[in-house]
N, C-alpha and C. Protein backbone atom coordinates (compact mmCIF):
# COMPACT_ATOMS: atom_id res chain seq x y z
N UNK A 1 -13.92 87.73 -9.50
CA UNK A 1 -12.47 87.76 -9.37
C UNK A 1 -12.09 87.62 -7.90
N UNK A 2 -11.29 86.76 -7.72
CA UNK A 2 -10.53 86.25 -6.42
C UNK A 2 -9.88 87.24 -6.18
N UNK A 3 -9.69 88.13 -4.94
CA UNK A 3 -8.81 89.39 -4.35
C UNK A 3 -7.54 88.29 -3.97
N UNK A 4 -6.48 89.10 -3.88
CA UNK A 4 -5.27 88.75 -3.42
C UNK A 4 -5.17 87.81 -2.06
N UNK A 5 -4.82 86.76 -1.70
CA UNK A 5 -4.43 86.12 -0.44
C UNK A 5 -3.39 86.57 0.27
N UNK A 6 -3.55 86.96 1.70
CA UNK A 6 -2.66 87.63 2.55
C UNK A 6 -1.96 86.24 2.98
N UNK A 7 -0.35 85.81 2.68
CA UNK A 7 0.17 84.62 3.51
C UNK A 7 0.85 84.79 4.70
N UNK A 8 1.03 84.61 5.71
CA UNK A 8 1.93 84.41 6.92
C UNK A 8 2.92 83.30 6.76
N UNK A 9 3.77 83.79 7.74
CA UNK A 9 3.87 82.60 8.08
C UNK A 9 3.70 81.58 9.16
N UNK A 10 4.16 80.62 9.69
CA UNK A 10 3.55 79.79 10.52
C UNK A 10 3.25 80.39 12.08
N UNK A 11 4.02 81.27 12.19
CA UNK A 11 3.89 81.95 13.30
C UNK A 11 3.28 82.92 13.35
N UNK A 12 2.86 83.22 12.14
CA UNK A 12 1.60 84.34 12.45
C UNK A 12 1.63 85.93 11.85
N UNK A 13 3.09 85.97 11.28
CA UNK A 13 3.95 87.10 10.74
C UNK A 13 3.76 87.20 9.36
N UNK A 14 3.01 88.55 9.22
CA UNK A 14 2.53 88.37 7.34
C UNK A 14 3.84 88.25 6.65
N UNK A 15 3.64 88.19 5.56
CA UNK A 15 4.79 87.79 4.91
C UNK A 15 4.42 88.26 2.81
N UNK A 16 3.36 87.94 2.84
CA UNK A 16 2.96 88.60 1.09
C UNK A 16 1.89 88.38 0.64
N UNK A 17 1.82 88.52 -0.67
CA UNK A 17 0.36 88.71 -1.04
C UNK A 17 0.64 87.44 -1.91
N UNK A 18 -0.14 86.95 -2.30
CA UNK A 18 -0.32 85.73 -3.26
C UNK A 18 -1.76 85.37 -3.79
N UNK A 19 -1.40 85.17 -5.22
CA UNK A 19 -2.64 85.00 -5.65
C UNK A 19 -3.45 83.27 -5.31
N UNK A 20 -4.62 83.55 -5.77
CA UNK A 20 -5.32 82.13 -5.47
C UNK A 20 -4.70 80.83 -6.16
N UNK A 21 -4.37 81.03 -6.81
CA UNK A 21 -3.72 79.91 -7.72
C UNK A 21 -2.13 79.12 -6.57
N UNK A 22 -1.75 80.10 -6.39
CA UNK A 22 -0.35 79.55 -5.42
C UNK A 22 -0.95 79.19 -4.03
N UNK A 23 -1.95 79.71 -3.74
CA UNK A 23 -2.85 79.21 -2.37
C UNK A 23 -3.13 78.10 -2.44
N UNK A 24 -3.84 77.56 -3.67
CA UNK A 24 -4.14 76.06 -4.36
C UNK A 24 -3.40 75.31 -3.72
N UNK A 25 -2.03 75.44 -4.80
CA UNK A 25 -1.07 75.02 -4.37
C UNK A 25 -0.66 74.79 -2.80
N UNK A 26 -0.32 75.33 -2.21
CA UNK A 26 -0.18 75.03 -1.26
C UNK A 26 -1.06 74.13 -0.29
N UNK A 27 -2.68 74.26 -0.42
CA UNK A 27 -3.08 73.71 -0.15
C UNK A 27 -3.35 72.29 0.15
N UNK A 28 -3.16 72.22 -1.50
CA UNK A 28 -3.14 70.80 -2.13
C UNK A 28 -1.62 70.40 -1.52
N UNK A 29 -0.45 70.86 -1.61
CA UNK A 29 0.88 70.38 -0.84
C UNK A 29 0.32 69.77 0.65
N UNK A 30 -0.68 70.71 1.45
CA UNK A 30 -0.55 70.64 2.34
C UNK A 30 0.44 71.09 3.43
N UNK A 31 0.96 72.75 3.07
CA UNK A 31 1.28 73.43 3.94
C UNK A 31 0.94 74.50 4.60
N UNK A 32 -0.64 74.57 4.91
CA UNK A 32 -1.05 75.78 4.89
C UNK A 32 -0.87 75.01 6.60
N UNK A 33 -1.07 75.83 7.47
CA UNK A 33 -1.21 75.24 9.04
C UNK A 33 -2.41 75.84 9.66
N UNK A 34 -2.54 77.12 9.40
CA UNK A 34 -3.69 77.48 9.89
C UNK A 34 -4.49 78.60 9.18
N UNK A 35 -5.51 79.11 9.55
CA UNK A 35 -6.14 80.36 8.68
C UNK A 35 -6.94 81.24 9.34
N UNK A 36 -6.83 82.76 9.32
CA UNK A 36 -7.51 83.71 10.24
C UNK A 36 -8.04 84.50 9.35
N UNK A 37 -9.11 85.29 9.78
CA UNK A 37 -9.94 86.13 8.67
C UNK A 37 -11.66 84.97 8.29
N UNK A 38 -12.59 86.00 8.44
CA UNK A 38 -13.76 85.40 8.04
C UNK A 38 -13.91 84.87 6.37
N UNK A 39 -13.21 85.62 5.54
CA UNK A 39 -13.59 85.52 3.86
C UNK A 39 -13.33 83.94 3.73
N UNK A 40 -14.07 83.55 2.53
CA UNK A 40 -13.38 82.21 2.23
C UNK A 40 -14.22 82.48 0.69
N UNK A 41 -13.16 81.46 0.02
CA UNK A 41 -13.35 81.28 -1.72
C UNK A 41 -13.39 79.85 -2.05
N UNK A 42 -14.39 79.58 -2.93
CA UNK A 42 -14.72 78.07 -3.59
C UNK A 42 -14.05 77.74 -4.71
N UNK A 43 -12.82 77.29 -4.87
CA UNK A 43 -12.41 76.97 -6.32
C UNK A 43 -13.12 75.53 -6.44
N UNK A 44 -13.68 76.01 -7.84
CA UNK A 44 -14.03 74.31 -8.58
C UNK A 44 -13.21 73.92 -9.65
N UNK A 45 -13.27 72.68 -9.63
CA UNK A 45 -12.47 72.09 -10.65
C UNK A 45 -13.04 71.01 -11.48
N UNK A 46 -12.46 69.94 -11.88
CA UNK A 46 -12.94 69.44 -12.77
C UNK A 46 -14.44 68.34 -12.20
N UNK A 47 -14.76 67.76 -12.60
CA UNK A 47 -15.73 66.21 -12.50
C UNK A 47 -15.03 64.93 -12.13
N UNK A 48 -15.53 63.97 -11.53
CA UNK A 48 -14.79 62.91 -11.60
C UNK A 48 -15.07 62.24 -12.00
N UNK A 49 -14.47 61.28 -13.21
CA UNK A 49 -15.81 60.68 -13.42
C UNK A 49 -15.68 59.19 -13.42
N UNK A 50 -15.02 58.78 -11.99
CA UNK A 50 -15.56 57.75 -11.07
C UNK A 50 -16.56 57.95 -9.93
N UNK A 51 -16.68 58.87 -9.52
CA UNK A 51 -17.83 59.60 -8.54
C UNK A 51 -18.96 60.59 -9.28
N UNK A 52 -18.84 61.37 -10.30
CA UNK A 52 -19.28 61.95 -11.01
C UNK A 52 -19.35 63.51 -10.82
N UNK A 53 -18.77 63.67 -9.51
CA UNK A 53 -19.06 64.81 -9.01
C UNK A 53 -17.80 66.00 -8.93
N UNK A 54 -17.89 67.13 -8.83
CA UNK A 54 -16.98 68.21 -9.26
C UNK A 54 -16.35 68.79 -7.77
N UNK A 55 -14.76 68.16 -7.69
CA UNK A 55 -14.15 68.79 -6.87
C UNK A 55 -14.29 70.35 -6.63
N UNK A 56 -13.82 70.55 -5.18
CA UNK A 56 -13.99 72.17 -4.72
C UNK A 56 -13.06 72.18 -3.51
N UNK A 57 -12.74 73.00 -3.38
CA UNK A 57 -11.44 73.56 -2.64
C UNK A 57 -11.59 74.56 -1.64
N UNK A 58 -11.80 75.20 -0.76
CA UNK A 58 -12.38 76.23 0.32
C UNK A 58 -11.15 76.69 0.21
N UNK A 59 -10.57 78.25 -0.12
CA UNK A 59 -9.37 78.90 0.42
C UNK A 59 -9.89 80.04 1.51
N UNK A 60 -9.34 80.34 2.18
CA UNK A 60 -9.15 81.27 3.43
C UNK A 60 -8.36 82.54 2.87
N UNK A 61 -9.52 83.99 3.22
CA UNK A 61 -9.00 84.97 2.98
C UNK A 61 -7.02 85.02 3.47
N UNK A 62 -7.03 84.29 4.30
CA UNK A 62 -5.47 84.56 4.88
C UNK A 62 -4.99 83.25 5.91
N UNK A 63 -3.82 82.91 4.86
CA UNK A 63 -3.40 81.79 5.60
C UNK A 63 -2.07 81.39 5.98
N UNK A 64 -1.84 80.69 7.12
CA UNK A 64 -0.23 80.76 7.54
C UNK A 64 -0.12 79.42 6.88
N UNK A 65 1.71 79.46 6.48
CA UNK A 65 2.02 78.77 5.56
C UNK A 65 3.44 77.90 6.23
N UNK A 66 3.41 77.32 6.55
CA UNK A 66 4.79 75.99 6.88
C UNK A 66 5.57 76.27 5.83
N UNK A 67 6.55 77.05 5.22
CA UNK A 67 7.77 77.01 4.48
C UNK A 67 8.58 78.44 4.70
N UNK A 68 9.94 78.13 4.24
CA UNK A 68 10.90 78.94 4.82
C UNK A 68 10.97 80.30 4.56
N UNK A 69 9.99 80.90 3.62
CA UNK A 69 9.68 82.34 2.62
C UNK A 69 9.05 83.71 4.04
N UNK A 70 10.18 84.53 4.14
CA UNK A 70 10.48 85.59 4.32
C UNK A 70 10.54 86.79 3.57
N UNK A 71 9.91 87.57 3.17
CA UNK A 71 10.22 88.16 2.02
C UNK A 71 11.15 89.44 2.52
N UNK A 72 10.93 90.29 3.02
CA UNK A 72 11.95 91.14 3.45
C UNK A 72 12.69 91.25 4.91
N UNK A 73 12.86 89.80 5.37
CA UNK A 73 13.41 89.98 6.76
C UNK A 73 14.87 90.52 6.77
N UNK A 74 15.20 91.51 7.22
CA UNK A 74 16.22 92.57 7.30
C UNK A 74 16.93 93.27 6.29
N UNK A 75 15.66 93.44 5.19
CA UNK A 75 15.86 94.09 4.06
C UNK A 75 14.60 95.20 4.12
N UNK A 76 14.61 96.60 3.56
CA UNK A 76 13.68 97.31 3.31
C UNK A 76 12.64 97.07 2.31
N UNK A 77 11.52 97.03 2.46
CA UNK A 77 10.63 96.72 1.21
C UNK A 77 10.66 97.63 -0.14
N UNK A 78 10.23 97.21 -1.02
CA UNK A 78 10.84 97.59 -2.45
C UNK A 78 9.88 99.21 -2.35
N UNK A 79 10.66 99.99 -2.93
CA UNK A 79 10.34 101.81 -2.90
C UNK A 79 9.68 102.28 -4.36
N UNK A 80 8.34 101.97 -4.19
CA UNK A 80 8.14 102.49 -5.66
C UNK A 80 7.34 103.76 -5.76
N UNK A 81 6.99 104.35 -6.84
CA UNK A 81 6.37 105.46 -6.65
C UNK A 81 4.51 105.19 -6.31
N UNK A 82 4.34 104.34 -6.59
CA UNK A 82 3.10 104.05 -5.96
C UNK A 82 2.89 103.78 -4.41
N UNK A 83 3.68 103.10 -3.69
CA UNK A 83 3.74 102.91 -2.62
C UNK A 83 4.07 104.15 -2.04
N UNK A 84 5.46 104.75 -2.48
CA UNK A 84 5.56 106.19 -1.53
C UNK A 84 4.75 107.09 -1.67
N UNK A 85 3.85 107.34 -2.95
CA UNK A 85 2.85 108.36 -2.41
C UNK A 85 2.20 107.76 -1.90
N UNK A 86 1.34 106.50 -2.16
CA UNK A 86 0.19 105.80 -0.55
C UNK A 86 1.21 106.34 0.52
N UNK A 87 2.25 106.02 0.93
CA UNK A 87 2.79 106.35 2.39
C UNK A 87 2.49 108.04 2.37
N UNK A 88 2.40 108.57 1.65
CA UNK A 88 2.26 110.08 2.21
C UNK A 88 0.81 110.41 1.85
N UNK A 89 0.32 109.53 1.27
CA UNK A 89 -1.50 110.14 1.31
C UNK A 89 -1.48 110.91 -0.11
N UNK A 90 -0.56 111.04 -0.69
CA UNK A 90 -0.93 111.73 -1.95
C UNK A 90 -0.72 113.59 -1.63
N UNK A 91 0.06 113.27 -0.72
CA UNK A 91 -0.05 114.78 -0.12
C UNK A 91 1.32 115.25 -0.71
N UNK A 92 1.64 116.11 -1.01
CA UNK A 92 2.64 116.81 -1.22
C UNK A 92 3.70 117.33 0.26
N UNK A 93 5.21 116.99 0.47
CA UNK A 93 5.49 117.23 1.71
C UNK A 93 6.04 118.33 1.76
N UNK A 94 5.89 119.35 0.70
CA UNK A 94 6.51 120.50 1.09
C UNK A 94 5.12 121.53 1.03
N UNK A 95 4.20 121.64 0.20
CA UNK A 95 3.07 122.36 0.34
C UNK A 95 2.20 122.21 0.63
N UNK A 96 2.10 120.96 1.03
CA UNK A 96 0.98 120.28 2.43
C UNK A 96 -0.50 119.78 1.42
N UNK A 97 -0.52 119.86 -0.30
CA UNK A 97 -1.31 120.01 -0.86
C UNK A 97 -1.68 118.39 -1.03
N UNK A 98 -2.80 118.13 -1.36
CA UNK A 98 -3.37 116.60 -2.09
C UNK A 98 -3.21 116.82 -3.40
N UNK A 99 -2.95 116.02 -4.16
CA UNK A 99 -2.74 116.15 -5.59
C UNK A 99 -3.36 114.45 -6.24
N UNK A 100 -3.25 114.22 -7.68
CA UNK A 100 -3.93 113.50 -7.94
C UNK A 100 -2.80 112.88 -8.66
N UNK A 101 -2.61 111.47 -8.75
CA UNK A 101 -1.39 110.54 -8.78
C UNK A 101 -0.40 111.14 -9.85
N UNK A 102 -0.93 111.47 -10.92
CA UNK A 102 -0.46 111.85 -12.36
C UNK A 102 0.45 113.13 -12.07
N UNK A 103 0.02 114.07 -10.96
CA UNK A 103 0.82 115.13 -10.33
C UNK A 103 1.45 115.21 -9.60
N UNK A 104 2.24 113.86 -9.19
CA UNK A 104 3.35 113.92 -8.30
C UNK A 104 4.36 113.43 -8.76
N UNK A 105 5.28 113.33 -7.69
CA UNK A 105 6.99 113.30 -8.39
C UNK A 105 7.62 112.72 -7.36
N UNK A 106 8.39 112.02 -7.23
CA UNK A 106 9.28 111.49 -6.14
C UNK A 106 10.21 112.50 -5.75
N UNK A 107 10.54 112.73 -4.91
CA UNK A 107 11.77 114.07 -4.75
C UNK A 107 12.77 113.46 -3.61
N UNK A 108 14.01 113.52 -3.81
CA UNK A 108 14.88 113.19 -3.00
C UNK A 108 15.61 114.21 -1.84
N UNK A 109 15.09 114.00 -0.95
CA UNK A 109 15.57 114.96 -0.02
C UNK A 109 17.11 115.77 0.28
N UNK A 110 17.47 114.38 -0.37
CA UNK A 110 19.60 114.86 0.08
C UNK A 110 19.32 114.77 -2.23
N UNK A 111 19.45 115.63 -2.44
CA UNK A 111 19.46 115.41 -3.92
C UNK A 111 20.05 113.94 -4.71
N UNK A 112 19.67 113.25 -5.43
CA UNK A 112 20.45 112.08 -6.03
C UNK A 112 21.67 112.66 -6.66
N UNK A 113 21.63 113.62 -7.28
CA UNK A 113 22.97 114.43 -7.90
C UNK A 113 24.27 114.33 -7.26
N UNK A 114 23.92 114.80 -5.50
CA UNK A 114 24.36 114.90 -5.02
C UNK A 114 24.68 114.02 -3.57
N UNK A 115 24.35 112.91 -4.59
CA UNK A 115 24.88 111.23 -3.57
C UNK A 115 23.49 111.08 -2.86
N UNK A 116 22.49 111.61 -2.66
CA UNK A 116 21.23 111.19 -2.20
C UNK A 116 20.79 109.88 -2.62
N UNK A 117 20.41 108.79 -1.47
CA UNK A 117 20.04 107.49 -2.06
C UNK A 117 18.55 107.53 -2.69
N UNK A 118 18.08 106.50 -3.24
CA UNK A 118 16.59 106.45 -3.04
C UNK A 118 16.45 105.35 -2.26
N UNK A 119 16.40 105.60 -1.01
CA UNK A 119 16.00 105.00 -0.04
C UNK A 119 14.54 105.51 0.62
N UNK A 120 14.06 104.81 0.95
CA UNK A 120 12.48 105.08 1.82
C UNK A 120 12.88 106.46 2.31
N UNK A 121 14.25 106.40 3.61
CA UNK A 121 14.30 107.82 4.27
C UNK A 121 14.57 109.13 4.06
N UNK A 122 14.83 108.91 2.26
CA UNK A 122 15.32 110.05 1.78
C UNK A 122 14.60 110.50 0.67
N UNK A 123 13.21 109.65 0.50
CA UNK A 123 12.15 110.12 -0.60
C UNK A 123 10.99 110.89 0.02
N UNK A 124 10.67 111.15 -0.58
CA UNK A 124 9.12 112.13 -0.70
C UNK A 124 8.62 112.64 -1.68
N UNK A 125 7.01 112.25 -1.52
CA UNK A 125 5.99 112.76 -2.10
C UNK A 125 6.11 114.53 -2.33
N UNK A 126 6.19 114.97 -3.86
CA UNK A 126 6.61 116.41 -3.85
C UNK A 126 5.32 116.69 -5.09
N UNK A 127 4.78 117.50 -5.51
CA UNK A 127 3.89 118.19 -6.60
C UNK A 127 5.16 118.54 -7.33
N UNK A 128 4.86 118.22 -8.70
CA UNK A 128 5.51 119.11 -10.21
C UNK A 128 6.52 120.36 -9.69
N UNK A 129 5.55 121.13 -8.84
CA UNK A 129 5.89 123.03 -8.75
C UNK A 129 7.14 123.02 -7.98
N UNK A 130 6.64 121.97 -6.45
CA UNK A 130 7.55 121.95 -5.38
C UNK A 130 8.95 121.40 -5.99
N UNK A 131 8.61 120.47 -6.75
CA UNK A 131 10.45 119.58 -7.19
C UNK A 131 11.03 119.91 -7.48
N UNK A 132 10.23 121.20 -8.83
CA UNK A 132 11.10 122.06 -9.12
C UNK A 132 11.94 122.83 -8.79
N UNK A 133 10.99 123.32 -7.99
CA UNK A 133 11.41 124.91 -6.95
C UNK A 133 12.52 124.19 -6.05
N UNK A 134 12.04 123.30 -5.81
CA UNK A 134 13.74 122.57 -4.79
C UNK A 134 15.01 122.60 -6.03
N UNK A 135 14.58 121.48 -7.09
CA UNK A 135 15.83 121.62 -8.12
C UNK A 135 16.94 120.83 -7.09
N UNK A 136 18.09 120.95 -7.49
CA UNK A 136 18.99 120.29 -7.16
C UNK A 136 19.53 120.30 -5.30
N UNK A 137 18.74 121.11 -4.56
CA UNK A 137 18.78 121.27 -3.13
C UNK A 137 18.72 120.75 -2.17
N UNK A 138 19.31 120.83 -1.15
CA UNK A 138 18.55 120.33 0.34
C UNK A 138 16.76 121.13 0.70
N UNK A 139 16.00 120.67 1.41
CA UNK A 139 14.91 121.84 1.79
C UNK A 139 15.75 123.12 2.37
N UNK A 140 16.28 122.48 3.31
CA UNK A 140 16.81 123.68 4.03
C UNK A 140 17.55 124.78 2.96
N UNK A 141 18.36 124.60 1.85
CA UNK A 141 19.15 125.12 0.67
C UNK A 141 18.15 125.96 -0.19
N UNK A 142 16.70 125.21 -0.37
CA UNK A 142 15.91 126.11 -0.96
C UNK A 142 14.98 127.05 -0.18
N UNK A 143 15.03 126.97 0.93
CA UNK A 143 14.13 127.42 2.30
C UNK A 143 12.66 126.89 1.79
N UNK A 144 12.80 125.57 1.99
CA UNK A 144 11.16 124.85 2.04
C UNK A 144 11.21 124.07 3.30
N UNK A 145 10.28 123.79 4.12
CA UNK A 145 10.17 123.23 4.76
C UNK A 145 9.69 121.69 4.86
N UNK A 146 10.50 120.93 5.11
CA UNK A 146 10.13 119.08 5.28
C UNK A 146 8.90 118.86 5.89
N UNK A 147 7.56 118.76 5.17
CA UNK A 147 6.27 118.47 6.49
C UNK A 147 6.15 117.22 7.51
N UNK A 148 7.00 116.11 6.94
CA UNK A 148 7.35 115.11 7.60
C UNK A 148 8.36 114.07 7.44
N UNK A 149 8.53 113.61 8.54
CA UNK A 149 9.81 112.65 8.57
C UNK A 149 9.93 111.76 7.41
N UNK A 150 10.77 111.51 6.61
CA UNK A 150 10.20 110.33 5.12
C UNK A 150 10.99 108.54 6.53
N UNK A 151 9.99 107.80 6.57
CA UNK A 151 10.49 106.73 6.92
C UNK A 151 10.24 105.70 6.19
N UNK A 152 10.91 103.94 6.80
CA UNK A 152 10.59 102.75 5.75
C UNK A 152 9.22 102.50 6.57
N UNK A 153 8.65 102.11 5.53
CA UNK A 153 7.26 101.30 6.12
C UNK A 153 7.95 99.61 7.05
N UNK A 154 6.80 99.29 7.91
CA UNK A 154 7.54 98.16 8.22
C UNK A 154 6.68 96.92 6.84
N UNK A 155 6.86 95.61 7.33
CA UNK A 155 6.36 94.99 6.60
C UNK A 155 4.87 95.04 6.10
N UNK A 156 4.38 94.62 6.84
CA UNK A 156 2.61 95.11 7.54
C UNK A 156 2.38 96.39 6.31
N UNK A 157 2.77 97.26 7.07
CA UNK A 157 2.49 98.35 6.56
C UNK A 157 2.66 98.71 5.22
N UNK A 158 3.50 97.89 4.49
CA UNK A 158 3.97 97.63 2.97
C UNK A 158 2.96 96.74 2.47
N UNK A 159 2.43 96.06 3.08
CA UNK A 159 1.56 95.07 2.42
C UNK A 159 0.52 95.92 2.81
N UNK A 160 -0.37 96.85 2.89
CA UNK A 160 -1.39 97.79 2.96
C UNK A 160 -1.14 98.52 1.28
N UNK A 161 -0.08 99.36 1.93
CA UNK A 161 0.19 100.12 0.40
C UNK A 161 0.29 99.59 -0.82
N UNK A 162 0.86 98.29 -0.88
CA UNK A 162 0.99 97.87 -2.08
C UNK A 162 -0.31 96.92 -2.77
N UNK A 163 -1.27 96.61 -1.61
CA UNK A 163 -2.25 96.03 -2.52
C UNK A 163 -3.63 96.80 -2.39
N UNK A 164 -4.25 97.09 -3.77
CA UNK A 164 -5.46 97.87 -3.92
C UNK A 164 -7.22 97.64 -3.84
N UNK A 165 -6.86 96.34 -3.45
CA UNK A 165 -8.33 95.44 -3.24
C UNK A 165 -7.84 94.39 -1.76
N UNK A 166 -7.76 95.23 -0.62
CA UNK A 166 -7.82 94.25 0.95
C UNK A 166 -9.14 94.43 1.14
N UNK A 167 -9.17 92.84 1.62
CA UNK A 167 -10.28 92.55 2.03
C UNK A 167 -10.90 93.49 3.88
N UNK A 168 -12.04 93.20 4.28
CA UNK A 168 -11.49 93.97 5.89
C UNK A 168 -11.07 93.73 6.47
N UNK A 169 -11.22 91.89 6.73
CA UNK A 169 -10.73 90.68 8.13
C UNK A 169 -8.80 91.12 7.32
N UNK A 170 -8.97 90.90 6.21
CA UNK A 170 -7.05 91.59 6.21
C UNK A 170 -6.63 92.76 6.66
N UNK A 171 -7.54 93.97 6.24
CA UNK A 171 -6.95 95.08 6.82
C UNK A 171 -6.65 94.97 8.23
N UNK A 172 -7.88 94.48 8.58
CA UNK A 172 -7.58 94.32 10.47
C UNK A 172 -6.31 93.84 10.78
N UNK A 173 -6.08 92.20 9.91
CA UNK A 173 -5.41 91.25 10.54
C UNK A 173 -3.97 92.32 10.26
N UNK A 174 -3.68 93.41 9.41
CA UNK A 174 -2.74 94.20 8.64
C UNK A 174 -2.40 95.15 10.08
N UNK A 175 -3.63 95.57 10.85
CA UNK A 175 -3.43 96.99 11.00
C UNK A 175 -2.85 96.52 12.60
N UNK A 176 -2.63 95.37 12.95
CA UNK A 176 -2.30 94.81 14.27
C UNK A 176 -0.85 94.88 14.01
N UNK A 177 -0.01 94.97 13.28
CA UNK A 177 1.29 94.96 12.89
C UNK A 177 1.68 96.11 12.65
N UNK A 178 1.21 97.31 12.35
CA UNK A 178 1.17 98.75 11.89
C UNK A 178 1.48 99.37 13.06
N UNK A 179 2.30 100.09 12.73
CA UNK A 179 2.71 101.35 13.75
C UNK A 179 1.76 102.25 14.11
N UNK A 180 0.80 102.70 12.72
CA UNK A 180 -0.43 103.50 12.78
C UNK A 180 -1.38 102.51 12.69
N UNK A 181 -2.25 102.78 13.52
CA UNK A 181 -3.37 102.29 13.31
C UNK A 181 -4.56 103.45 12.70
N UNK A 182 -5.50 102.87 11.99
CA UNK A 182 -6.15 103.25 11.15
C UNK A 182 -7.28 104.12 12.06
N UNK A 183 -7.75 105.36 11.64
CA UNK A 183 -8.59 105.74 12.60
C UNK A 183 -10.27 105.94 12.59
């Protein structure tokens, strides 16, 4: 199985994940411009059978792409509950605990009840016990303490969380755009 293709764009600015099949594509268009990262993948295809022999295709773990696709330029990346617990490690932000995916909860810091968005800066990773115990509150309202700032990931950093099979030459090419670097 082909792992996900990291695309840029021409300038060098990741931009999404794409599978091998739309890489093809592009290929074959002829807009890929350049490619960074050691991985590479062999698609074969059919025979010819004026030559007799079976086309093949070399794709590049990660490649910059000549077309106008931006995916979140001055928009926040999409907030799901998978991604916001990766952004918090699976940690719980009020009892500092690790928990295991099935035991967490999204919790809204300014309550949704009470006009709280679900925005990146106003979610957090909470355990079952903690969400409760907040209930309809501010932290400060229930006297819990916030363990950390809830922020948006930038792009980079969204394309980490959201895909579960990066290659390494991606993580790297990922972690040069990251606010944190990996330690």
């Amino acid at each position: 199985m082909i792992p996900s293709i990291l695309k840029l764009d021409k300038g060098g600015m990741p931009v999404a994940w794409i599978r091998w099949q739309t890489a093809a594509t592009l290929y074959a268009r002829k807009r890929v411009c350049w490619e960074a990262g050691e991985e590479r993948f062999v698609i074969r295809g059919g025979i010819s059978s004026r030559t007799g022999r079976q086309s093949e295709l070399s794709i590049g773990s990660i490649i910059a792409v000549a077309d106008r696709s931006r995916r979140f330029e001055g928009n926040a990346p999409l907030l799901t509950n998978r991604t916001l617990f990766q952004r918090d490690r699976n940690l719980c932000l009020y009892c500092g605990s690790q928990f295991h995916v099935s035991e967490l909860t999204r919790d809204h810091v300014v309550p949704a009840s009470r006009g709280g968005s679900s925005a990146w800066e106003n979610c957090v990773t909470a355990c079952r016990h903690c969400n409760q115990r907040k209930d309809d509150r501010t932290p400060e309202e229930a006297g819990m303490k916030l363990l950390a700032v809830p922020y948006t990931p930038n792009l980079a950093e969204y394309l980490i969380l959201s895909n579960r099979r990066i290659l390494v030459d991606q993580m790297e090419f990922l972690l040069g755009f990251s606010r944190k670097k990996a330690a």
